[in-house]
PDB file of N, CA and C in Angstrom:
ATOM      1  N   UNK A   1      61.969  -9.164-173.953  1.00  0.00           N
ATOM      2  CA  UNK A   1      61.564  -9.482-172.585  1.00  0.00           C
ATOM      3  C   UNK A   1      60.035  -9.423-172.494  1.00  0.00           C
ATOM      4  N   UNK A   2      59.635 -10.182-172.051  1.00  0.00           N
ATOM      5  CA  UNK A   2      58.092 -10.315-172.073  1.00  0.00           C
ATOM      6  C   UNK A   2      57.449  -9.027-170.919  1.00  0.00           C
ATOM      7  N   UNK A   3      56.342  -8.892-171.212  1.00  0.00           N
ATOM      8  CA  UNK A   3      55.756  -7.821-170.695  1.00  0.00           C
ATOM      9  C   UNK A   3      54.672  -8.316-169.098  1.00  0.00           C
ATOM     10  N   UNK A   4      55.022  -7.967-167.911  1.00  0.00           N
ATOM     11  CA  UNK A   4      54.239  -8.308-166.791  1.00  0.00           C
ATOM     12  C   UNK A   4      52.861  -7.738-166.495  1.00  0.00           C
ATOM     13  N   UNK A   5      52.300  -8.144-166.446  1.00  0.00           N
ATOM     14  CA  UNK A   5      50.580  -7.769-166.093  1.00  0.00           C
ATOM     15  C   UNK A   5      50.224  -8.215-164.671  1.00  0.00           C
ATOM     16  N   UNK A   6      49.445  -7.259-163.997  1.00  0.00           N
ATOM     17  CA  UNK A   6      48.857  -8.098-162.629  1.00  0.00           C
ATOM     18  C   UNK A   6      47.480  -7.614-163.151  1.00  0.00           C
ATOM     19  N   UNK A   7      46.662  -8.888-162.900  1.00  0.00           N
ATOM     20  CA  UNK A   7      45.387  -9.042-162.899  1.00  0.00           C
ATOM     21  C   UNK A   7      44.680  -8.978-161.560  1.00  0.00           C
ATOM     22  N   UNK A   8      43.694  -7.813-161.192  1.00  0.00           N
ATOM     23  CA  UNK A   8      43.381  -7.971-159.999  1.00  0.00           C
ATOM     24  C   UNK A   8      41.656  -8.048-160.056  1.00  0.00           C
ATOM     25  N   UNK A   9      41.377  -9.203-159.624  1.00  0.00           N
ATOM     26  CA  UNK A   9      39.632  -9.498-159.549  1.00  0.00           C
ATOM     27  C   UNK A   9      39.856 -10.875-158.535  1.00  0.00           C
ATOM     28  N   UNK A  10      38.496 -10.492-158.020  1.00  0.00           N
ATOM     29  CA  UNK A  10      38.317 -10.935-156.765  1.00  0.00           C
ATOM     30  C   UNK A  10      37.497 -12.390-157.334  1.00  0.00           C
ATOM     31  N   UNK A  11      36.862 -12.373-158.372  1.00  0.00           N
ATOM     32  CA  UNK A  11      36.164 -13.436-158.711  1.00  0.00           C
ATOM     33  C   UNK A  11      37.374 -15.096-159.573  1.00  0.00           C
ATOM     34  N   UNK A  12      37.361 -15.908-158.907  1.00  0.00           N
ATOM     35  CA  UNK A  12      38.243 -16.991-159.657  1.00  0.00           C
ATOM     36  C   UNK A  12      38.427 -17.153-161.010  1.00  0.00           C
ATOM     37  N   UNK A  13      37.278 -17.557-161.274  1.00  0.00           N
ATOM     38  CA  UNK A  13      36.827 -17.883-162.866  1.00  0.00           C
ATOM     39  C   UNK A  13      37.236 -16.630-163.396  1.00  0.00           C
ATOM     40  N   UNK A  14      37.040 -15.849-163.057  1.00  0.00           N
ATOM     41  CA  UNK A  14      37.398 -14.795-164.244  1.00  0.00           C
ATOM     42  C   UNK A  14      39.099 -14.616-164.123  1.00  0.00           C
ATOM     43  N   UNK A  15      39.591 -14.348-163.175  1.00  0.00           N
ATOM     44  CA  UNK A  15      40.502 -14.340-163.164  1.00  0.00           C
ATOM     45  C   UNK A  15      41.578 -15.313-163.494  1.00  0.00           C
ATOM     46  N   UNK A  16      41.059 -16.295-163.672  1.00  0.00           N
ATOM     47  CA  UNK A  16      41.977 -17.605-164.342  1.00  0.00           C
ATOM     48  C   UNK A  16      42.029 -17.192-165.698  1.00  0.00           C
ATOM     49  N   UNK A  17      40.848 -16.813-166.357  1.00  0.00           N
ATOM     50  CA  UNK A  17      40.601 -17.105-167.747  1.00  0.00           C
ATOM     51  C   UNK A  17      41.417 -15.520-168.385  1.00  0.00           C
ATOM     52  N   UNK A  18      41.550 -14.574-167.747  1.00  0.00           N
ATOM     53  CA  UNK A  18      42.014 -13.439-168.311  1.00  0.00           C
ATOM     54  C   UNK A  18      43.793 -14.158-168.119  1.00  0.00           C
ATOM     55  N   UNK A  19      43.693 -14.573-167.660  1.00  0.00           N
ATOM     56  CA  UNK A  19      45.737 -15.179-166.863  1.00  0.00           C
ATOM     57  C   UNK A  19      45.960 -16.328-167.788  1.00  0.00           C
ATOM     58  N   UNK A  20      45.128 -17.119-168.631  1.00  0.00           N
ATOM     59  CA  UNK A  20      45.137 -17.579-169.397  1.00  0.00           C
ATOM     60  C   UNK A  20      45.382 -17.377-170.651  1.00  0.00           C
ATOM     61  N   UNK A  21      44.470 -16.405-170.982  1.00  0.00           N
ATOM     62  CA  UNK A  21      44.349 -15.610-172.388  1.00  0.00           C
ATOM     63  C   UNK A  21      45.863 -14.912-172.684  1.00  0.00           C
ATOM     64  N   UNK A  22      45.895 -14.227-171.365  1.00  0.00           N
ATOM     65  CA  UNK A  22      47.661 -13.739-171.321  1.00  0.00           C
ATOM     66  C   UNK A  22      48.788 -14.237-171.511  1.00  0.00           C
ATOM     67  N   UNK A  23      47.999 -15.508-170.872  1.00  0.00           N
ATOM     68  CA  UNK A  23      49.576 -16.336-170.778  1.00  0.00           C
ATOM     69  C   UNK A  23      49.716 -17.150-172.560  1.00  0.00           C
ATOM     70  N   UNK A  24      49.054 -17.246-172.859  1.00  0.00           N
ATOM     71  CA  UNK A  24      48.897 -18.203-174.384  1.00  0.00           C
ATOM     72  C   UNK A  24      49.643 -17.038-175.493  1.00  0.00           C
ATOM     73  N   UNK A  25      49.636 -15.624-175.062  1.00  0.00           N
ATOM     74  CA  UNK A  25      49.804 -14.613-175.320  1.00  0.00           C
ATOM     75  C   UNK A  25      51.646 -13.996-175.375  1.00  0.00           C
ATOM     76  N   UNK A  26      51.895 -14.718-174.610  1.00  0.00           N
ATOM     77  CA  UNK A  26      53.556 -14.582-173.821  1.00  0.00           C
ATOM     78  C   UNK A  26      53.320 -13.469-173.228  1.00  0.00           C
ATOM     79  N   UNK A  27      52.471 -13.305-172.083  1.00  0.00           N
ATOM     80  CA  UNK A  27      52.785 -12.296-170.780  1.00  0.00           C
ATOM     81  C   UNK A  27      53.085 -13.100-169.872  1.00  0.00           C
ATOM     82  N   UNK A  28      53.668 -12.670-168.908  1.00  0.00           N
ATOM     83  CA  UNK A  28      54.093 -12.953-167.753  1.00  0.00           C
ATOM     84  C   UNK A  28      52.807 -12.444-166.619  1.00  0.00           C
ATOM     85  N   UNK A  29      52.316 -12.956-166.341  1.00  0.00           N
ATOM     86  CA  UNK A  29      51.363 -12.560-164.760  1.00  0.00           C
ATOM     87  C   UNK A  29      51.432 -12.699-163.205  1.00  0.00           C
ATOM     88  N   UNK A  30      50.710 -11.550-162.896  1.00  0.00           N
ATOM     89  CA  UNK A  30      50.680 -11.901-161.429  1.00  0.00           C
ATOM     90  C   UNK A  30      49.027 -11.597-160.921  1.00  0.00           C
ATOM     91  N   UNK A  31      49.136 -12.224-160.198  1.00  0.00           N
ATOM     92  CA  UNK A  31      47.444 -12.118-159.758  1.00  0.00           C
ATOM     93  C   UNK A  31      46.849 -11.243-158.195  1.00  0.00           C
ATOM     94  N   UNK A  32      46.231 -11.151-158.362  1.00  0.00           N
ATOM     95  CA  UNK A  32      46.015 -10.465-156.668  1.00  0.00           C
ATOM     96  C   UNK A  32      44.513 -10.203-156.620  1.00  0.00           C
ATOM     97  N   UNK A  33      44.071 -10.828-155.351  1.00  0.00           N
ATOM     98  CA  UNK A  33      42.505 -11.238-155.003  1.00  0.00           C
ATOM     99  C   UNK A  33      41.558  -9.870-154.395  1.00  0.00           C
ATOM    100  N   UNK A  34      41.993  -9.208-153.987  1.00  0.00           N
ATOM    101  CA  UNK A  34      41.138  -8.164-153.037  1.00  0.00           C
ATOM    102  C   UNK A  34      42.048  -6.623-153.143  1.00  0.00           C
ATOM    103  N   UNK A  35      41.853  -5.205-152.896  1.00  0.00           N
ATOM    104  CA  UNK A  35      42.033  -4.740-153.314  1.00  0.00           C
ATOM    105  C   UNK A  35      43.377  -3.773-152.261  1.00  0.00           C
ATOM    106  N   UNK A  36      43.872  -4.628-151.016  1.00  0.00           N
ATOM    107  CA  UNK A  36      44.929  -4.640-150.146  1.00  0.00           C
ATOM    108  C   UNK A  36      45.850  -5.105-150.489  1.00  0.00           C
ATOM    109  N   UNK A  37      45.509  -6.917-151.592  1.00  0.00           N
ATOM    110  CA  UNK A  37      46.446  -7.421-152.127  1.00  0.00           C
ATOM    111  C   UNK A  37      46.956  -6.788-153.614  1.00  0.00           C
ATOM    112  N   UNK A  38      46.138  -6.226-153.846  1.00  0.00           N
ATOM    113  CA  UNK A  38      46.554  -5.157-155.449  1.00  0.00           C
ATOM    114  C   UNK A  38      47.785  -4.739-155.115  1.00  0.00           C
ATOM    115  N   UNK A  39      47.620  -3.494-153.819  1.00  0.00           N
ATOM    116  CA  UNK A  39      48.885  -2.794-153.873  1.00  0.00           C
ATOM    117  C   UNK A  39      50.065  -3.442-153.474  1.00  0.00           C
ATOM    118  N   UNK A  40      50.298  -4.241-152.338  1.00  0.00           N
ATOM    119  CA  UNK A  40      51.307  -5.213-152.093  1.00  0.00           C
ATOM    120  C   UNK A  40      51.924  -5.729-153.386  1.00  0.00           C
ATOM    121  N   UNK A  41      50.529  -6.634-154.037  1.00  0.00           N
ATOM    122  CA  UNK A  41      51.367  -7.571-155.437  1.00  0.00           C
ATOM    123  C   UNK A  41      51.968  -6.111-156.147  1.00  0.00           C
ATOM    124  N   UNK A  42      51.531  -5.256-156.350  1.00  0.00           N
ATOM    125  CA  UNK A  42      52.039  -4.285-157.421  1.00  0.00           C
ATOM    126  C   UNK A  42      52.965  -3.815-156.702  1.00  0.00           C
ATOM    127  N   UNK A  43      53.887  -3.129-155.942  1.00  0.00           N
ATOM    128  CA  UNK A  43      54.528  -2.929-155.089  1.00  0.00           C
ATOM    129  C   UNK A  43      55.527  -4.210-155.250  1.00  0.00           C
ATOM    130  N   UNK A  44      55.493  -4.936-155.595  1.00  0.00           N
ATOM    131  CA  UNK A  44      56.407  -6.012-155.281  1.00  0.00           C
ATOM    132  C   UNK A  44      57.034  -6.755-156.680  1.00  0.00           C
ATOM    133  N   UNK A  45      55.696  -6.539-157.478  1.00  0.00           N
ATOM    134  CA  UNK A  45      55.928  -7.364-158.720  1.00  0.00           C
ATOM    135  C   UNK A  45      56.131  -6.126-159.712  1.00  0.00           C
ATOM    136  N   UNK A  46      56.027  -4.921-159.951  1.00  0.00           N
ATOM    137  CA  UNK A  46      56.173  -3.568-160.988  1.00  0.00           C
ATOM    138  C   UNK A  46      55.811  -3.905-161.664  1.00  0.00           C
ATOM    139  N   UNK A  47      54.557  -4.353-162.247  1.00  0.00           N
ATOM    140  CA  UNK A  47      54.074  -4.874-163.426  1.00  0.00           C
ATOM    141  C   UNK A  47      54.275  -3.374-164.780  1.00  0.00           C
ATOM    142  N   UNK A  48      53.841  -3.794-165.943  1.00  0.00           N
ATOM    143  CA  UNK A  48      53.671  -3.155-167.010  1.00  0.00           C
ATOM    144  C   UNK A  48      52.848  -2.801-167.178  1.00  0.00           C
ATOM    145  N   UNK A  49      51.405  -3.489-166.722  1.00  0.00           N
ATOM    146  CA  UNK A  49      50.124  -2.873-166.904  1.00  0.00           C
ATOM    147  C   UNK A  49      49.544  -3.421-165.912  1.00  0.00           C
ATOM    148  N   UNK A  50      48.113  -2.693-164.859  1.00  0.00           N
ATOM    149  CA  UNK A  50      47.650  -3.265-164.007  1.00  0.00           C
ATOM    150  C   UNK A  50      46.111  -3.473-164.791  1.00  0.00           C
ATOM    151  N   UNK A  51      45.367  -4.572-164.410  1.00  0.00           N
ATOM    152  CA  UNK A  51      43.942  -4.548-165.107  1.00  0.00           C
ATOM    153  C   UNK A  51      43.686  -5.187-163.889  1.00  0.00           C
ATOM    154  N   UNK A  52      42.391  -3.860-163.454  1.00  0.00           N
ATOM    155  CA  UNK A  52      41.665  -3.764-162.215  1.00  0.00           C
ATOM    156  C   UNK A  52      40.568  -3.792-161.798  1.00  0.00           C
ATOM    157  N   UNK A  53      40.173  -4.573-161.077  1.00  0.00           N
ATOM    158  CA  UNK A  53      38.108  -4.729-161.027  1.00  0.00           C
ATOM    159  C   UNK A  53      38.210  -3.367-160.079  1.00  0.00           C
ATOM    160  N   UNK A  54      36.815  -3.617-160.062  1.00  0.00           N
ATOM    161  CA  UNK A  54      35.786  -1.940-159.453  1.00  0.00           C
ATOM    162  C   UNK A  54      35.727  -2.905-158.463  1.00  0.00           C
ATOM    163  N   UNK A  55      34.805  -3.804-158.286  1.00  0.00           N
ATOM    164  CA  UNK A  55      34.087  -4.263-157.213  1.00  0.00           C
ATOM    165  C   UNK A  55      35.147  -5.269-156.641  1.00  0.00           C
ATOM    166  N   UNK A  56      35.747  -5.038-155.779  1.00  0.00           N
ATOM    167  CA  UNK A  56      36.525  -5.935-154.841  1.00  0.00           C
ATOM    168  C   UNK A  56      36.233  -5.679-153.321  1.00  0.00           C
ATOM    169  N   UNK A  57      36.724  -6.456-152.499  1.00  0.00           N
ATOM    170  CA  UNK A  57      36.456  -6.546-151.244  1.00  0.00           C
ATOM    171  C   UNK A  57      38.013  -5.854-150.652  1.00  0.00           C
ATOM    172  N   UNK A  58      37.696  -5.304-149.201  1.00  0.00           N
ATOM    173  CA  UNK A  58      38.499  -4.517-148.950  1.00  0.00           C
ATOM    174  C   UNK A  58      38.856  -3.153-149.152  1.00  0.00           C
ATOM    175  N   UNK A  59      39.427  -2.980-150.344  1.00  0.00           N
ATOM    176  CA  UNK A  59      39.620  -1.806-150.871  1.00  0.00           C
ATOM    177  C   UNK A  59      38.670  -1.399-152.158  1.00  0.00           C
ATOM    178  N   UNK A  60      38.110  -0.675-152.976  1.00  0.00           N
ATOM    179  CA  UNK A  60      37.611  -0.979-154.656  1.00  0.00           C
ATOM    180  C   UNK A  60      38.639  -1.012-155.044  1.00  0.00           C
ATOM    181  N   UNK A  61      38.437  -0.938-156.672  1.00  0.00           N
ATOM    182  CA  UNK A  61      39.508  -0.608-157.566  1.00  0.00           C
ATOM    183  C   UNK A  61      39.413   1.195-157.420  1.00  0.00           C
ATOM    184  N   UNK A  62      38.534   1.598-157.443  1.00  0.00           N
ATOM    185  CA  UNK A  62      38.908   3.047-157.123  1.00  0.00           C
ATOM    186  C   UNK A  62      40.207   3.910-156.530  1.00  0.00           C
ATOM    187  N   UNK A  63      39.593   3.083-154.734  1.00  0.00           N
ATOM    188  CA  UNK A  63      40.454   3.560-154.087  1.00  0.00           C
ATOM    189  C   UNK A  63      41.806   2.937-154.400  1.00  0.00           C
ATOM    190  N   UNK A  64      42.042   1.403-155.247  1.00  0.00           N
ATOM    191  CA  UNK A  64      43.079   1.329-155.625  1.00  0.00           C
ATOM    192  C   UNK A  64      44.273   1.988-156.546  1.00  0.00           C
ATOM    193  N   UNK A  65      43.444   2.363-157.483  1.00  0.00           N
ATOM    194  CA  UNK A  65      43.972   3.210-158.282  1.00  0.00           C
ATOM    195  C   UNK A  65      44.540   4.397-157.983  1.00  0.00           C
ATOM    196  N   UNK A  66      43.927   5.188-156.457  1.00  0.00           N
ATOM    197  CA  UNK A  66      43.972   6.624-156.213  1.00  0.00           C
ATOM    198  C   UNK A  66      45.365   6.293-155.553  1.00  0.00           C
ATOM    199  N   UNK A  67      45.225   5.347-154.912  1.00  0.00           N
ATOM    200  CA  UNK A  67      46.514   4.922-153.874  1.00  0.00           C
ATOM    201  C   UNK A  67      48.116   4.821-154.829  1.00  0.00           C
ATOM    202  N   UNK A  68      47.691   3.770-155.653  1.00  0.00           N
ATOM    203  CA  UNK A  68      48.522   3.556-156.805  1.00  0.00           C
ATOM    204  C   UNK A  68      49.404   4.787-157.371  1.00  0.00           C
ATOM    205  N   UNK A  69      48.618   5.564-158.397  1.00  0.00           N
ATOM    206  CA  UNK A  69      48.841   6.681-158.554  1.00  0.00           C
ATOM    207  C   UNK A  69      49.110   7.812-157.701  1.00  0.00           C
ATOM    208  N   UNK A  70      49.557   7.669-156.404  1.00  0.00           N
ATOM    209  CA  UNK A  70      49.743   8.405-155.744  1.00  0.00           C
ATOM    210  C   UNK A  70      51.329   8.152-154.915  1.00  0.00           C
ATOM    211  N   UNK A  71      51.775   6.962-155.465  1.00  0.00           N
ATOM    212  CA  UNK A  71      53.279   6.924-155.451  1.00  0.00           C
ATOM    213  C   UNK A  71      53.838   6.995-156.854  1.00  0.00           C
ATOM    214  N   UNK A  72      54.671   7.757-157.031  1.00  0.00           N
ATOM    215  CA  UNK A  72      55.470   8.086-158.032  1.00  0.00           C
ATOM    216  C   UNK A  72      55.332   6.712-158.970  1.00  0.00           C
ATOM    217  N   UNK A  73      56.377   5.877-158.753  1.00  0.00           N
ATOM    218  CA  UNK A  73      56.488   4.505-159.829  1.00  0.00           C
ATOM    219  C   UNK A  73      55.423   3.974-160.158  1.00  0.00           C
ATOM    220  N   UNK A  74      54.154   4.160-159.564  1.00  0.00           N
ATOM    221  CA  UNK A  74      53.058   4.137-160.552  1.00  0.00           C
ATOM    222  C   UNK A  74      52.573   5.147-161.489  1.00  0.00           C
ATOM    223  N   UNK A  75      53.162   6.202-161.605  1.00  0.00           N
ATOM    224  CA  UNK A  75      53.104   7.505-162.481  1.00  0.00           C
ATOM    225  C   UNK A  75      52.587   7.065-164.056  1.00  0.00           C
ATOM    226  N   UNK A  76      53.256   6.281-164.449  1.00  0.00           N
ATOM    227  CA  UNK A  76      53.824   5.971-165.557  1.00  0.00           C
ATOM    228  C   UNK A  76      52.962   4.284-165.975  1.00  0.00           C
ATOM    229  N   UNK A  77      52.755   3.845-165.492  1.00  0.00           N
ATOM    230  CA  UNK A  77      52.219   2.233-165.099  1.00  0.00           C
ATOM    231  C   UNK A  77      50.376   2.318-165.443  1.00  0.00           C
ATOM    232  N   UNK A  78      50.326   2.068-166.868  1.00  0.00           N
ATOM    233  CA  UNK A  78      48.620   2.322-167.522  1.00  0.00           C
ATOM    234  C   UNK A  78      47.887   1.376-165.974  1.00  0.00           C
ATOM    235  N   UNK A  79      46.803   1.753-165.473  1.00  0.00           N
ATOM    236  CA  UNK A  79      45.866   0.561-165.232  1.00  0.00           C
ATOM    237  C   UNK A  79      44.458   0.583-165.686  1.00  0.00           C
ATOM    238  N   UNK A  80      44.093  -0.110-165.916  1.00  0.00           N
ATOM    239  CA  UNK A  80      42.678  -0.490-166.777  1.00  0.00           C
ATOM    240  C   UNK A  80      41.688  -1.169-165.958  1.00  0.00           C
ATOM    241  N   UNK A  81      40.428  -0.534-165.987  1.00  0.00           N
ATOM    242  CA  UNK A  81      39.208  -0.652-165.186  1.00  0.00           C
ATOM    243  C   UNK A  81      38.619  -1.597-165.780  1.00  0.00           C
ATOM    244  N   UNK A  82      38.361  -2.898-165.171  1.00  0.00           N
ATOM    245  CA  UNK A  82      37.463  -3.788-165.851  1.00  0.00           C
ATOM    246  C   UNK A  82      36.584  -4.431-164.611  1.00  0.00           C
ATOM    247  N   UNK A  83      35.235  -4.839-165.461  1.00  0.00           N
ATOM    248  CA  UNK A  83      34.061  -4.525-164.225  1.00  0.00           C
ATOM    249  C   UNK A  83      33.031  -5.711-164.995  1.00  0.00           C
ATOM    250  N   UNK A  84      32.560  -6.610-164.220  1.00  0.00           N
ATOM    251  CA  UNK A  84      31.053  -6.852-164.963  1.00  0.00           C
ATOM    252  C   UNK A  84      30.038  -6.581-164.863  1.00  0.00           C
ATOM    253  N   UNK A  85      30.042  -5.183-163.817  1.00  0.00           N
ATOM    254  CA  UNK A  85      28.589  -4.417-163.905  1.00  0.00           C
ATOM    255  C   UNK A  85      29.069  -3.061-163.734  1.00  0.00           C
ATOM    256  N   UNK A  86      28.970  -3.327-165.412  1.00  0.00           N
ATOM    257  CA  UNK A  86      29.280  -1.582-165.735  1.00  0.00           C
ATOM    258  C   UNK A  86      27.853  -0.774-165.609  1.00  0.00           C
ATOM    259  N   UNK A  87      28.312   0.242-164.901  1.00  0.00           N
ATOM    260  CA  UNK A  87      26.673   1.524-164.713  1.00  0.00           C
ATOM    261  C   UNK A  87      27.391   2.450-165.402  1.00  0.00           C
ATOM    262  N   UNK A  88      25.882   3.539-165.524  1.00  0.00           N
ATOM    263  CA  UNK A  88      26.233   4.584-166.477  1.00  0.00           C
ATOM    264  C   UNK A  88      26.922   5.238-165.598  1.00  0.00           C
ATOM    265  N   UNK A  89      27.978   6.444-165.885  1.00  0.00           N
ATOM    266  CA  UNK A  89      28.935   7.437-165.271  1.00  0.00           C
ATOM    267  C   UNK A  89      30.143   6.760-164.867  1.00  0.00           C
ATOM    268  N   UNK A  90      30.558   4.859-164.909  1.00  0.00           N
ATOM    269  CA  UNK A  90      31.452   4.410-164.365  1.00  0.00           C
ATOM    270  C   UNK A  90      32.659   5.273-165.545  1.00  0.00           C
ATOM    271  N   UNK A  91      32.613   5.615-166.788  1.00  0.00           N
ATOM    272  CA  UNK A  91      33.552   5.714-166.991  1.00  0.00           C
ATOM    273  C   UNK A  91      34.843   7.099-166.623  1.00  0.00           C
ATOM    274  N   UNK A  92      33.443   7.971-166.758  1.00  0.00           N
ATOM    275  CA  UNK A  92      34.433   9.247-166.003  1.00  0.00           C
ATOM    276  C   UNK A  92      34.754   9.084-164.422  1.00  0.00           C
ATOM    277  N   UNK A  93      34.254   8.321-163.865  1.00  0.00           N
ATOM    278  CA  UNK A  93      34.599   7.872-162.910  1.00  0.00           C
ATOM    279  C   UNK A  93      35.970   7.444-162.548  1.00  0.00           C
ATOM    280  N   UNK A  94      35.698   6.669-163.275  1.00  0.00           N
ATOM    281  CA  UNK A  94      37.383   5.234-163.499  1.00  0.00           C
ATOM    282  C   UNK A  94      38.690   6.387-163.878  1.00  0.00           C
ATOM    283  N   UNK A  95      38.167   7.275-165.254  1.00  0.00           N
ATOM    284  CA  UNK A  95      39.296   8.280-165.095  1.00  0.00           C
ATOM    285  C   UNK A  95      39.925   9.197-164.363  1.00  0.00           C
ATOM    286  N   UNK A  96      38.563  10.223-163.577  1.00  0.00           N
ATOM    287  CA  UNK A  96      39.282  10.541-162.339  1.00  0.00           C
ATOM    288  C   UNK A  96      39.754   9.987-161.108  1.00  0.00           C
ATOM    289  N   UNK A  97      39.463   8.774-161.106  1.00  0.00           N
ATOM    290  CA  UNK A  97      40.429   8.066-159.634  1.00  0.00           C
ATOM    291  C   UNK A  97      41.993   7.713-160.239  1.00  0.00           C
ATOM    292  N   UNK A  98      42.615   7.870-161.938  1.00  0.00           N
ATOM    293  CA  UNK A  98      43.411   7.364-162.419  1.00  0.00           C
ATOM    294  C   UNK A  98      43.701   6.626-163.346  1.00  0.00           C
ATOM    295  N   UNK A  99      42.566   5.873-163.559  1.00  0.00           N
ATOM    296  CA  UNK A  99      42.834   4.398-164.558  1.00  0.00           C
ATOM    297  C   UNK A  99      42.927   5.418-166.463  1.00  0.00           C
ATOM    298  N   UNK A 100      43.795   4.855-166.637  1.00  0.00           N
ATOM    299  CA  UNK A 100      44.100   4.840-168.332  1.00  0.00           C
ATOM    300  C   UNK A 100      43.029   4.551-169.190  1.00  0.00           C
ATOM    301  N   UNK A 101      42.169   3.877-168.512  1.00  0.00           N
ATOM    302  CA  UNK A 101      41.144   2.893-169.226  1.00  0.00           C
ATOM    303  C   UNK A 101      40.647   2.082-169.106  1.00  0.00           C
ATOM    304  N   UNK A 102      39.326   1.825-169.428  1.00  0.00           N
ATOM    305  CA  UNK A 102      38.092   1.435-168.912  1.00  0.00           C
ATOM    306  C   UNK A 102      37.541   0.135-169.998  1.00  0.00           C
TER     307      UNK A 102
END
């Protein structure tokens, strides 16, 4: 059974091209634009792995993650911090709001 991913970045281009790479890959995806639609799509779709921007509108990935991890069935569910303006300290950062990895 193929493995589900939601990709959440607010930027198009990038987000096509990671849903691409996946898909050529045999994942299954779901996408979600801003960081209100993160939890909904995840909530709805149970992905396998979430890969999550920092900088989104609405919510961050921060507060997404804290939210996430803060219902049970995401306990278990890696999500991964991905950013294109990484600063210094983002990474202990990213770990204490939750993320698996950066």
């Amino acid at each position: 059974m193929p493995r589900k991913v939601l990709i959440v970045e607010d930027n198009q281009d990038n987000r096509e091209l990671v849903v691409k790479v996946l898909k050529n890959k045999g994942y299954i995806t779901a996408e979600a634009v801003d960081g209100e639609d993160a939890i909904e799509k995840a909530v709805a779709e149970k992905p396998d792995l979430i890969l999550l921007d920092i900088s989104l509108p609405k919510l961050d990935g921060y507060e997404v993650a804290k939210r996430l991890k803060s219902m049970e069935e995401f306990l278990e569910i890696p999500i991964v911090a991905f950013t294109a303006h990484a600063m210094k300290g983002d990474r202990e950062k990213v770990i204490v709001a939750g993320f698996e990895g950066y």
